[in-house]
N, C-alpha and C. Protein backbone atom coordinates (compact mmCIF):
# COMPACT_ATOMS: atom_id res chain seq x y z
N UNK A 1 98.54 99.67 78.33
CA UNK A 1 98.24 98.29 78.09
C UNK A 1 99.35 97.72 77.21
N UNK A 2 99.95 96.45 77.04
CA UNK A 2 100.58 96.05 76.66
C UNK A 2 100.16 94.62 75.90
N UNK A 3 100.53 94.27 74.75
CA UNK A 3 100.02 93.10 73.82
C UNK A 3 101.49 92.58 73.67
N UNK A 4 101.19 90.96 74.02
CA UNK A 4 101.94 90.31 73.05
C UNK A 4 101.65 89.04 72.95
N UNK A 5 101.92 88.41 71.51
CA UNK A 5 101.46 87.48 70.95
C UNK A 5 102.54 86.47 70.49
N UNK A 6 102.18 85.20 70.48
CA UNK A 6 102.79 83.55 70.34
C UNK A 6 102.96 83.81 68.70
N UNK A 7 104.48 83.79 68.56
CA UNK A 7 104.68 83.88 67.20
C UNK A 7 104.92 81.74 66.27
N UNK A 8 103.98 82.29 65.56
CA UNK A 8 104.31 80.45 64.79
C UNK A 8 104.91 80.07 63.55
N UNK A 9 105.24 79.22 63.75
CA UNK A 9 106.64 78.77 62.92
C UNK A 9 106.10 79.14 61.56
N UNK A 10 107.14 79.24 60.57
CA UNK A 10 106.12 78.97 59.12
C UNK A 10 106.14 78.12 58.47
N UNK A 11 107.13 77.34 59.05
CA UNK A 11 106.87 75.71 58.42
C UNK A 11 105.48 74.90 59.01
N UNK A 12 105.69 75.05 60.14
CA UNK A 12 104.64 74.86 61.09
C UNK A 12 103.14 74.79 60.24
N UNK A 13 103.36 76.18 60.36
CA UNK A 13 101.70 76.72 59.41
C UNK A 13 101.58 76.15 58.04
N UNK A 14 102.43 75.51 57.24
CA UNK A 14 102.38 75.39 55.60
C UNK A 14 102.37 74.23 55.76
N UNK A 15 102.36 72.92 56.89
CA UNK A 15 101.70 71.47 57.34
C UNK A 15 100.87 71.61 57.74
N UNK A 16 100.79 72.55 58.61
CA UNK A 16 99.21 72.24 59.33
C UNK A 16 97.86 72.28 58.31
N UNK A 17 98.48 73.40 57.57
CA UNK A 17 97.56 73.48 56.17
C UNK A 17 96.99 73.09 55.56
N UNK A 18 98.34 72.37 54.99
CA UNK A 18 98.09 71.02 54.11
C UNK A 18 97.34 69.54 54.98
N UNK A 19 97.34 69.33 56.09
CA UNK A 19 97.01 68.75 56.72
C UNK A 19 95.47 68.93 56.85
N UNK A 20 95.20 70.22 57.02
CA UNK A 20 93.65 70.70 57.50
C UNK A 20 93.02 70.64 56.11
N UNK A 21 93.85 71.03 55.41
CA UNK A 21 93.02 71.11 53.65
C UNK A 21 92.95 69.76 53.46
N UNK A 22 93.51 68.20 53.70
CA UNK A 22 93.11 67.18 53.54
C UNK A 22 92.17 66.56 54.38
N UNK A 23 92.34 66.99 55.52
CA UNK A 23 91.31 66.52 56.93
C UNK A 23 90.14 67.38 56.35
N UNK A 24 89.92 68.75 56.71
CA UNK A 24 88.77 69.63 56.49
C UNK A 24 88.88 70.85 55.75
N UNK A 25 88.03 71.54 55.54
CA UNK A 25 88.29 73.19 55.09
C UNK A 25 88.47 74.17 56.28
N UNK A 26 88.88 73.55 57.06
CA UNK A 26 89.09 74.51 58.38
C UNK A 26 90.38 75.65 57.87
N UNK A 27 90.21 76.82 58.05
CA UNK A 27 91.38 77.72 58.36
C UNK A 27 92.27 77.10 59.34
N UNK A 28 93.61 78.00 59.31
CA UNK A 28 94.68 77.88 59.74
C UNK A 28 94.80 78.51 61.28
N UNK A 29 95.01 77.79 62.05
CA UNK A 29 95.25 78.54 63.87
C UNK A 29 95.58 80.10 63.52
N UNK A 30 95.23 80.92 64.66
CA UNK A 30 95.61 82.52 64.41
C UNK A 30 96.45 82.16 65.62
N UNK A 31 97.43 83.10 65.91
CA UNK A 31 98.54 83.95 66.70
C UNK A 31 97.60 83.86 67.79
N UNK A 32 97.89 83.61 69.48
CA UNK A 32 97.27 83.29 70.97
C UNK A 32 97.86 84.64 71.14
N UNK A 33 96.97 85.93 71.91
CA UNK A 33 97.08 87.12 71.63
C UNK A 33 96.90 87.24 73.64
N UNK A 34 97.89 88.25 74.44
CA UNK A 34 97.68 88.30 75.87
C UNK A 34 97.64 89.37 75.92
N UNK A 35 96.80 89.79 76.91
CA UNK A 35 96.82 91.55 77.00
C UNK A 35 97.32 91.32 78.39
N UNK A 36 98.13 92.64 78.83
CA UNK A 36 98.58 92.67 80.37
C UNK A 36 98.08 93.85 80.96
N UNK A 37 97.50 94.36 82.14
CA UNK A 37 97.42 95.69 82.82
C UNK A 37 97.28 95.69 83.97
N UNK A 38 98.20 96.58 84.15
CA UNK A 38 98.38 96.74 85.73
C UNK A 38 97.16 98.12 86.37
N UNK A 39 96.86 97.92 87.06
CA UNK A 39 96.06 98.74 87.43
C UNK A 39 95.54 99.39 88.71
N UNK A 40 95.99 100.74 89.39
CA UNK A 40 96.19 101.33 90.72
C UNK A 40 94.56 101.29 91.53
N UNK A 41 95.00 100.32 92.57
CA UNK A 41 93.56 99.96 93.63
C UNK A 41 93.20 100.20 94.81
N UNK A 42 94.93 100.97 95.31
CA UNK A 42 94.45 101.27 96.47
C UNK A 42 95.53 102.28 97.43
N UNK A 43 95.36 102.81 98.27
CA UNK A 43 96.41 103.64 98.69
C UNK A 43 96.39 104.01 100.29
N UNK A 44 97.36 104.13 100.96
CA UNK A 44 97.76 104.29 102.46
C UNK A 44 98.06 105.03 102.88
N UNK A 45 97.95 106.05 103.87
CA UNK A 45 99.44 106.62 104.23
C UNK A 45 98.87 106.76 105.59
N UNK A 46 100.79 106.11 105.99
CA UNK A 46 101.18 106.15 107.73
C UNK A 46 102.25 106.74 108.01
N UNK A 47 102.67 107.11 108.92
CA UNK A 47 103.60 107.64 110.01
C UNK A 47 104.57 107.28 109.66
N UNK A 48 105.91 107.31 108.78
CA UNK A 48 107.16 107.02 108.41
C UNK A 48 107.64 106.05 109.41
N UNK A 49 107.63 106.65 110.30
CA UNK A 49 108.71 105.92 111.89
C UNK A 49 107.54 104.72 112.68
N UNK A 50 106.14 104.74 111.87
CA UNK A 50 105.82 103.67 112.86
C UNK A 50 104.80 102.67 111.64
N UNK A 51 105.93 102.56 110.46
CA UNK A 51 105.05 102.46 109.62
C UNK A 51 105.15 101.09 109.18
N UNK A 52 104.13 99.83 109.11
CA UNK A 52 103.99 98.85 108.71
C UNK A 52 102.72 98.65 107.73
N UNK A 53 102.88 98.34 106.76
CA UNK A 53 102.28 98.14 105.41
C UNK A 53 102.16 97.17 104.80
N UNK A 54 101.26 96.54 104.18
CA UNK A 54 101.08 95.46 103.57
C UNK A 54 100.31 95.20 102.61
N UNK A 55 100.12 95.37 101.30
CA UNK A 55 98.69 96.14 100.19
C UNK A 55 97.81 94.79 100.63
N UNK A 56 96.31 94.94 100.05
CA UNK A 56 95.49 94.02 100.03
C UNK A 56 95.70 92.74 99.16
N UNK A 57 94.74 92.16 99.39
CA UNK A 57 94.93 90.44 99.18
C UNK A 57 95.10 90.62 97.20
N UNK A 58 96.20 89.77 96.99
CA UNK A 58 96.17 90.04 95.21
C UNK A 58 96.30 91.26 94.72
N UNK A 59 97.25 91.96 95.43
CA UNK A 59 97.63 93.55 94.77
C UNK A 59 99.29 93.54 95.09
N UNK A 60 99.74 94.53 94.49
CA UNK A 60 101.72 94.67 94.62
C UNK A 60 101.90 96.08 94.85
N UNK A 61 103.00 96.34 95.03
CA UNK A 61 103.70 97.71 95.30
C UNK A 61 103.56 98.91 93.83
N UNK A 62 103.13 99.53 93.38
CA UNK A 62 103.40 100.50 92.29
C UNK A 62 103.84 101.40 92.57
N UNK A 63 103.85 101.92 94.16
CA UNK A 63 104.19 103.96 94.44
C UNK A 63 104.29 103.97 95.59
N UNK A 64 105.00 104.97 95.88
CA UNK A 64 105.32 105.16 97.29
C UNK A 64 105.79 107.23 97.43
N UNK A 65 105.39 108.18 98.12
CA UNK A 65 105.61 108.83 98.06
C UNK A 65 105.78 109.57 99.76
N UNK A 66 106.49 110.23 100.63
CA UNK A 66 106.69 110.91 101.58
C UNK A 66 107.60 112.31 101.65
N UNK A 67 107.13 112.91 102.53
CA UNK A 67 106.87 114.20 102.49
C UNK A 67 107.17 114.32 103.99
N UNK A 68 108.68 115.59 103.94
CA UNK A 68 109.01 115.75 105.74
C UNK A 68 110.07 114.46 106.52
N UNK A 69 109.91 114.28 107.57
CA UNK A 69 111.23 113.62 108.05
C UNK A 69 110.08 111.86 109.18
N UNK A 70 110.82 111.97 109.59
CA UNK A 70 110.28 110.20 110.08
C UNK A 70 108.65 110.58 110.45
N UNK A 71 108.55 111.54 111.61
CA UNK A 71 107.17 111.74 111.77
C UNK A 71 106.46 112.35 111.04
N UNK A 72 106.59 112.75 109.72
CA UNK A 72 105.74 113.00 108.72
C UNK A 72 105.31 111.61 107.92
N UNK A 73 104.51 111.80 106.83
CA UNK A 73 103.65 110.61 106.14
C UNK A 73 104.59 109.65 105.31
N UNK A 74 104.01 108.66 105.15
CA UNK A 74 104.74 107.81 103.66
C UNK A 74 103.08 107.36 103.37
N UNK A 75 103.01 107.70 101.90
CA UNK A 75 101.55 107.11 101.37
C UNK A 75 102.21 105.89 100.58
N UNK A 76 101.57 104.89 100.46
CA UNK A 76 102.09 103.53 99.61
C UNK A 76 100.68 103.77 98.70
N UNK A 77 100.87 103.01 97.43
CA UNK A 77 99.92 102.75 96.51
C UNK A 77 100.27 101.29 95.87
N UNK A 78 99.26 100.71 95.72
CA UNK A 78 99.11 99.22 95.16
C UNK A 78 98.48 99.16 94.21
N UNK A 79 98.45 98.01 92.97
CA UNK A 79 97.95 97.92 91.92
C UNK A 79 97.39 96.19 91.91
N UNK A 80 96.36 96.38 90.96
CA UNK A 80 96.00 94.69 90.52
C UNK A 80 97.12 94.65 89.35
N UNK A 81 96.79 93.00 89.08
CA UNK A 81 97.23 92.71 88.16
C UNK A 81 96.14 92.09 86.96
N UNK A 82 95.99 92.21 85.81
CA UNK A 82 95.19 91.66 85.03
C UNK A 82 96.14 91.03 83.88
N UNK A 83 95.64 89.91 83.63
CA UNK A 83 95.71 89.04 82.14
C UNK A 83 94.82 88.50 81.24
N UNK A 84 94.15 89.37 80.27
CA UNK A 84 93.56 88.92 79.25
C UNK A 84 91.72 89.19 80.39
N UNK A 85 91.96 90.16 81.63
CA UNK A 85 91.28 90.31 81.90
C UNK A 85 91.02 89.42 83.55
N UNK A 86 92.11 88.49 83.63
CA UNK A 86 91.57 87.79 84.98
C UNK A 86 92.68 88.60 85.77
N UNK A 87 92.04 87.97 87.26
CA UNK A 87 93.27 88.94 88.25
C UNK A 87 94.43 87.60 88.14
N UNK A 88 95.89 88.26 88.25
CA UNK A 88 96.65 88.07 88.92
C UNK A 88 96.93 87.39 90.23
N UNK A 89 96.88 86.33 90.67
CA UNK A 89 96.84 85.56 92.05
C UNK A 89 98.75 86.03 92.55
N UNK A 90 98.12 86.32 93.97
CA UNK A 90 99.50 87.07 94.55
C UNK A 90 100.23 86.10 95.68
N UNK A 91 100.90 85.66 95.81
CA UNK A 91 101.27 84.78 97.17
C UNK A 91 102.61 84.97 97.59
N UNK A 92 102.21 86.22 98.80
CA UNK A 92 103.24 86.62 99.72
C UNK A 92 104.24 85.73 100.75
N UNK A 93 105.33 86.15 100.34
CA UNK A 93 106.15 85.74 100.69
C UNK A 93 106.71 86.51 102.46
N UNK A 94 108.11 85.65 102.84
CA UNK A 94 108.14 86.27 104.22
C UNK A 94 108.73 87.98 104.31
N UNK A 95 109.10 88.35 105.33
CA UNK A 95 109.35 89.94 105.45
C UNK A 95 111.45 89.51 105.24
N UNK A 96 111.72 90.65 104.64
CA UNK A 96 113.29 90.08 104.67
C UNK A 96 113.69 90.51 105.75
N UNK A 97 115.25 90.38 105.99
CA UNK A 97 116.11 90.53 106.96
C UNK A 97 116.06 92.05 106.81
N UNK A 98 116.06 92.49 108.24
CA UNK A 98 116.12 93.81 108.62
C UNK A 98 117.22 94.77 108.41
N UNK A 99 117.26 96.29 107.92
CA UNK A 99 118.58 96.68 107.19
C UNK A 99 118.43 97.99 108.05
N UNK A 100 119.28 98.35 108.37
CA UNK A 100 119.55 100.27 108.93
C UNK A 100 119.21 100.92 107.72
N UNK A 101 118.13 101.39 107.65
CA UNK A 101 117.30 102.40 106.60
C UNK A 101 118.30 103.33 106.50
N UNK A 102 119.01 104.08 106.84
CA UNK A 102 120.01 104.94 106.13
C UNK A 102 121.15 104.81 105.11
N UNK A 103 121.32 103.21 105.52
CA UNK A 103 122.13 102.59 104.10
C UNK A 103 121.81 100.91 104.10
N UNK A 104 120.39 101.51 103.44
CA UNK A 104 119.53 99.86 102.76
C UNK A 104 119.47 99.49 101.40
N UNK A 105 119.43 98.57 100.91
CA UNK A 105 119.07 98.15 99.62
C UNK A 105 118.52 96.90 99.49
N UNK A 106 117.08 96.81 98.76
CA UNK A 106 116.88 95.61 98.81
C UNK A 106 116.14 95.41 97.32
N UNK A 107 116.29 94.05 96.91
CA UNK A 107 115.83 94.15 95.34
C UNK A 107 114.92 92.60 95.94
N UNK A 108 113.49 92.55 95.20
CA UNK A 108 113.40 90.98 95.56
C UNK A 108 113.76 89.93 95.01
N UNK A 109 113.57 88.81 95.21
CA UNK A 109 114.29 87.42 94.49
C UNK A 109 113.89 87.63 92.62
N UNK A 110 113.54 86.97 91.91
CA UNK A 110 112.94 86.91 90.68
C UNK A 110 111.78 86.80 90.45
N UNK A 111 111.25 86.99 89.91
CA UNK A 111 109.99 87.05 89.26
C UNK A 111 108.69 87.43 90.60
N UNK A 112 109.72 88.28 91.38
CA UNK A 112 108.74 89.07 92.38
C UNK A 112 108.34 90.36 92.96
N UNK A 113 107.99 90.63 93.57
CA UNK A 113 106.79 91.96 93.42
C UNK A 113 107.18 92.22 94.90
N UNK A 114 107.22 94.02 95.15
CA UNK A 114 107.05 94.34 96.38
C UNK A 114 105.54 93.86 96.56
N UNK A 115 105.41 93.82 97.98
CA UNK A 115 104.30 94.00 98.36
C UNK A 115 103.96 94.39 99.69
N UNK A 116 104.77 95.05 100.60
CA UNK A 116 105.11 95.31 101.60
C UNK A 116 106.48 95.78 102.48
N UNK A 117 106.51 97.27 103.72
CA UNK A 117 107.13 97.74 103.87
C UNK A 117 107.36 97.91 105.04
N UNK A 118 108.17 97.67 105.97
CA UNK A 118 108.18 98.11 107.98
C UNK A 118 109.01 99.23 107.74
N UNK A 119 108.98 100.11 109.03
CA UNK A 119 110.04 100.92 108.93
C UNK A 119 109.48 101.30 110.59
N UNK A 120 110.47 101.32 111.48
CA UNK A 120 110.49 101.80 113.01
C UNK A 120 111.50 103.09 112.86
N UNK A 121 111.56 104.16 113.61
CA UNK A 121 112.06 105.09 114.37
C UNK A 121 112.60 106.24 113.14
N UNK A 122 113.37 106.30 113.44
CA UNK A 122 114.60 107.37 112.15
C UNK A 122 115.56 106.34 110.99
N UNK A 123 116.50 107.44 110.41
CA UNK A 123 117.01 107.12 109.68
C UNK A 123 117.55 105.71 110.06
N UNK A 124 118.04 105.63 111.36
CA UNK A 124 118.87 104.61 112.58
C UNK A 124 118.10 103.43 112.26
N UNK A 125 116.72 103.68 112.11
CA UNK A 125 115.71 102.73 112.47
C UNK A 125 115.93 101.27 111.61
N UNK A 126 115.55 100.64 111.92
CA UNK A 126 115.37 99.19 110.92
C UNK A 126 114.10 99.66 109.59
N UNK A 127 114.64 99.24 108.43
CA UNK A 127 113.79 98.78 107.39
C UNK A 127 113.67 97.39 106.77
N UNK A 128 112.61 96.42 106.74
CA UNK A 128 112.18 95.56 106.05
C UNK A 128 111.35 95.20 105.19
N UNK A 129 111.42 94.48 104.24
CA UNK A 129 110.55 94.35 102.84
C UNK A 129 109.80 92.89 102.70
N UNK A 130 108.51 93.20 102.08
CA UNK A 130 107.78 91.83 101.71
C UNK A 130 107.75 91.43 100.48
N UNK A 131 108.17 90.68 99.41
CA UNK A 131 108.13 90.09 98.23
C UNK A 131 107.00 89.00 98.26
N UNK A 132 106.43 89.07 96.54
CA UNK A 132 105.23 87.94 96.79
C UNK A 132 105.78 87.28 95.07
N UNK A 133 105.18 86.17 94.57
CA UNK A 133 105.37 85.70 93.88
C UNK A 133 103.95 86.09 93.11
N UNK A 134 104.12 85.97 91.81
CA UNK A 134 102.67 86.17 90.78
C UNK A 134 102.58 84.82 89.96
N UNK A 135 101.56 84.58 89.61
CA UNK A 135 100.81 83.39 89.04
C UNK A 135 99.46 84.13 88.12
N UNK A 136 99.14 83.35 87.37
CA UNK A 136 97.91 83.37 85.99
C UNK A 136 97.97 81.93 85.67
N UNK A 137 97.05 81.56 85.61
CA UNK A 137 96.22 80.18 85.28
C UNK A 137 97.34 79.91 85.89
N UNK A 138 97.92 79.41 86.95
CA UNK A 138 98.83 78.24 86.92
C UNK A 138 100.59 78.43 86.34
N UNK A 139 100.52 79.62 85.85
CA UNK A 139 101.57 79.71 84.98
C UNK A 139 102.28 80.95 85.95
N UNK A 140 103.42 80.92 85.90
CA UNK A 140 104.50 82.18 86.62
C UNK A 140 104.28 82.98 85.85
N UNK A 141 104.10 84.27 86.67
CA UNK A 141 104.16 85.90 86.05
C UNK A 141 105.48 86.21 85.84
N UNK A 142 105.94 86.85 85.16
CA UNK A 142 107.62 86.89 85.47
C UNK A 142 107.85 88.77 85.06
N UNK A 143 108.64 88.99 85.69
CA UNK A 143 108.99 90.44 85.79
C UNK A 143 110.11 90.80 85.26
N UNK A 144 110.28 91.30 84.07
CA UNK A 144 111.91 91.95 83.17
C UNK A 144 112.10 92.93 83.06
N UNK A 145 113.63 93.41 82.65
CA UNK A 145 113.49 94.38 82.52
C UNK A 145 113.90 95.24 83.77
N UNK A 146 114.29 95.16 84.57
CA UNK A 146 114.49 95.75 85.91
C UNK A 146 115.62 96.77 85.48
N UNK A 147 114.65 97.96 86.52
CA UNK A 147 115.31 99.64 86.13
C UNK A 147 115.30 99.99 87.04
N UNK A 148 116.50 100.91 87.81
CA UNK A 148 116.53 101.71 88.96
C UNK A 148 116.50 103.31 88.78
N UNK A 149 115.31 104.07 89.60
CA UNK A 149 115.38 105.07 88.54
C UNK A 149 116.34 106.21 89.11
N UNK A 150 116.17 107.45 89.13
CA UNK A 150 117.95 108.36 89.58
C UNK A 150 117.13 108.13 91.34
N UNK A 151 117.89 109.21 91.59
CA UNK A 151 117.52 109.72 93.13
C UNK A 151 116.47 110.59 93.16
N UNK A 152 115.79 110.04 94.52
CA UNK A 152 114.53 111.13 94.78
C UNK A 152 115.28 111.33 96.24
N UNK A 153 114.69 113.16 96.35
CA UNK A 153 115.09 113.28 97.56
C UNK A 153 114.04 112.45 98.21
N UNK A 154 114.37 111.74 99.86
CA UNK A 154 113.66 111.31 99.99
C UNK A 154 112.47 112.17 100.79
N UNK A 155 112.63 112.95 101.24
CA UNK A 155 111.88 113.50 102.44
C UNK A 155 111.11 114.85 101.15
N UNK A 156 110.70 115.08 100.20
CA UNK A 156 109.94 115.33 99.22
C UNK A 156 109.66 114.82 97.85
N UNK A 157 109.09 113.49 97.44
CA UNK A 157 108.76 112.65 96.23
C UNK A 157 108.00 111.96 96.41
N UNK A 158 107.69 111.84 95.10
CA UNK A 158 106.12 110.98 95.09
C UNK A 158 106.54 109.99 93.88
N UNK A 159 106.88 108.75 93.59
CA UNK A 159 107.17 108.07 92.67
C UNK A 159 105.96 106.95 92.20
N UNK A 160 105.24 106.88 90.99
CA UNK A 160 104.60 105.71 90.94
C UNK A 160 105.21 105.40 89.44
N UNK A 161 104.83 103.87 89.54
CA UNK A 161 105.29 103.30 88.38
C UNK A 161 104.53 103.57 86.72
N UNK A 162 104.91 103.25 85.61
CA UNK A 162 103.87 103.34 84.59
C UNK A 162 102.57 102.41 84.76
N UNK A 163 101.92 102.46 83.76
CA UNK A 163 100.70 101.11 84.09
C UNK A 163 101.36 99.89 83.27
N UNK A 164 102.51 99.79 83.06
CA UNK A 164 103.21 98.60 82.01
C UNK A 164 103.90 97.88 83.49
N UNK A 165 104.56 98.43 84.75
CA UNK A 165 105.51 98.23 85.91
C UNK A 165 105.26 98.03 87.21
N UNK A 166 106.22 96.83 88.01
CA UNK A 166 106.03 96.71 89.31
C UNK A 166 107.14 97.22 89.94
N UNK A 167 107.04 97.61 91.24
CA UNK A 167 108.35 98.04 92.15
C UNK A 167 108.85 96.35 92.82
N UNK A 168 109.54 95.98 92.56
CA UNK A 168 110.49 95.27 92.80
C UNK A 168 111.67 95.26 93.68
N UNK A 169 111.96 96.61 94.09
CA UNK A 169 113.18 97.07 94.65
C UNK A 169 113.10 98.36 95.89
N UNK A 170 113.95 98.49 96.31
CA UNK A 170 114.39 100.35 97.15
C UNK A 170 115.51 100.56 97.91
N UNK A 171 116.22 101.60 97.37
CA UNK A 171 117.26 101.96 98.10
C UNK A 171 117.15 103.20 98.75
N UNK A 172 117.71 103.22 100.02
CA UNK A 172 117.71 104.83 100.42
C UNK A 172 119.45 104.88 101.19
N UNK A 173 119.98 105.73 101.08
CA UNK A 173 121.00 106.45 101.98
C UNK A 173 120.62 107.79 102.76
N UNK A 174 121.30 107.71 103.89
CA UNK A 174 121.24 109.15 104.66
C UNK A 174 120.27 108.89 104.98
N UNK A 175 119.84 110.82 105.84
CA UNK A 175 118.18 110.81 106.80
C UNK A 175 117.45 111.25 105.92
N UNK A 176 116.22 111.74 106.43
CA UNK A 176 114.93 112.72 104.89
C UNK A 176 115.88 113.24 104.18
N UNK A 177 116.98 113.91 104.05
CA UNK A 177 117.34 114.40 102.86
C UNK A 177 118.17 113.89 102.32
N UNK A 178 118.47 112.44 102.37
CA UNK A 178 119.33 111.72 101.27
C UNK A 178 118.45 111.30 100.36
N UNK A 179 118.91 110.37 99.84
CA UNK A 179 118.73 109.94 98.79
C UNK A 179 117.49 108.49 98.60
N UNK A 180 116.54 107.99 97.80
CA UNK A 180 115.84 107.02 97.87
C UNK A 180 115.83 106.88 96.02
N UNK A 181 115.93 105.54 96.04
CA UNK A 181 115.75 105.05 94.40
C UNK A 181 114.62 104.12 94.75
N UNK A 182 114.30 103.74 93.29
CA UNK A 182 113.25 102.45 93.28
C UNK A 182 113.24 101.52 92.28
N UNK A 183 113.44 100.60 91.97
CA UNK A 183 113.65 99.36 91.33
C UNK A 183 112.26 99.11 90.84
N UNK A 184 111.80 98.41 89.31
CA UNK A 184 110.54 98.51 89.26
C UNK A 184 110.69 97.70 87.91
N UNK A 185 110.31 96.75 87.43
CA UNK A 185 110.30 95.78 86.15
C UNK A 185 108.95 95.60 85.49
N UNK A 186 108.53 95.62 84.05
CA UNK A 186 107.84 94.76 83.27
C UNK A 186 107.08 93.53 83.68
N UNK A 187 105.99 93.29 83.66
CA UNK A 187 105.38 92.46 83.63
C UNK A 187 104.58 91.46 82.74
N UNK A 188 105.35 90.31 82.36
CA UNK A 188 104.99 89.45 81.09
C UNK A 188 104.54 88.14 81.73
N UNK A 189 104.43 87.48 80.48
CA UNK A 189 103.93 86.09 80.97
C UNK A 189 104.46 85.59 79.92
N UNK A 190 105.03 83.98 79.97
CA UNK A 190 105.38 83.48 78.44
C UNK A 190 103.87 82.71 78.33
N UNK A 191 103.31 83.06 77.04
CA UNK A 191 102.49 82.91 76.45
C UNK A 191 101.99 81.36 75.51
C-alpha cells in the first residue's frame, strides 16, 4: 500500500489560523491523506501462437508468465485499481500497430496501462498491444517512475509486478529462448 499526502504551506496555515481564531474556534485543516492499491483479480492462460487477451472491464496488465515455445501457454494476470478505496475507472484504448514479435518493443503513451495482448503464429508472428487510460473522481491516474526490468528468458518466466506497479511496456527479441523484458511504473494521483 502506498500513502501520500497534500503538503500545506506554512504561511498558509499561520492565516488561516488567525483567521479561524477570529471567525471561530475551529482547528486548523489537516493534510488530504490518499491511499493507493493495486490489487491481483484475475488470470488467463492461452495458447502463445493463438493468443488474444484482453483483462476485464476496469482492470490492467500486472503479470504475464509462459512456459515452452509458441504452442505452449502464456498466463496473463490483471489487477484493480483502488483509491482511498474506490475502483479505478479504466478506458481502453485502440490495439497498436502490429510488430514481428522477435524484435518488438512497445511502451504505452503516458499515463497508461497495458491492458491487452495479440500474438499469432511464432516468433515470425505479429505482436500487438492494448493501452487504456486511468481516471479517479474525474481526475487522471498518472503512472511514474517507469522501469525496465533485466531479461527473462522468454520461453521459462513468470513476471508479476509489486502491489505499488503497472506493466506499461514489453520487449522481446529472438524465438522462446531469447530474451523478454517488461516495463512497469508507479501509480499516483496528484492529490
Amino acid at each position: 500500500m502506498r500513502t501520500y499526502s497534500k503538503a500545506v504551506n506554512a504561511a498558509m496555515v499561520a492565516v488561516s489560523a488567525a483567521v479561524l481564531a477570529v471567525i471561530s474556534p475551529a482547528p486548523a485543516a489537516s493534510a488530504e491523506t490518499v491511499t493507493i492499491k493495486v490489487v491481483p483479480a484475475y488470470s488467463e492462460t492461452q495458447q502463445e501462437s493463438v493468443s488474444w487477451f484482453v483483462c476485464p472491464t476496469n482492470q490492467v496488465l500486472t503479470g504475464r508468465s509462459h512456459k515452452g515455445d509458441e504452442n505452449a501457454d502464456t498466463t496473463y494476470t490483471c489487477s484493480w485499481i483502488f483509491i482511498n478505496d474506490e475502483q479505478v475507472k479504466v478506458s481502453i484504448g485502440d490495439w497498436s500497430l502490429s510488430q514481428k514479435e522477435s524484435n518488438s518493443s512497445y511502451s504505452s503513451p503516458p499515463d497508461q496501462a497495458l491492458v491487452g495482448r495479440r500474438h499469432a503464429l511464432d516468433e515470425n508472428g505479429p505482436t500487438l498491444y492494448r493501452s487504456a487510460s486511468l481516471s479517479w473522481r474525474g481526475k487522471t491516474v498518472r503512472l511514474i517512475d517507469p522501469v525496465w526490468t533485466g531479461d527473462l528468458k522468454e520461453s521459462n518466466h513468470n513476471y508479476q509486478t509489486d502491489t505499488q506497479r503497472v506493466l506499461i511496456g514489453r520487449a522481446h527479441s529472438g524465438d522462446e529462448n531469447g530474451n523478454t523484458r517488461y516495463q512497469h511504473a508507479y501509480v499516483t494521483i496528484d492529490a
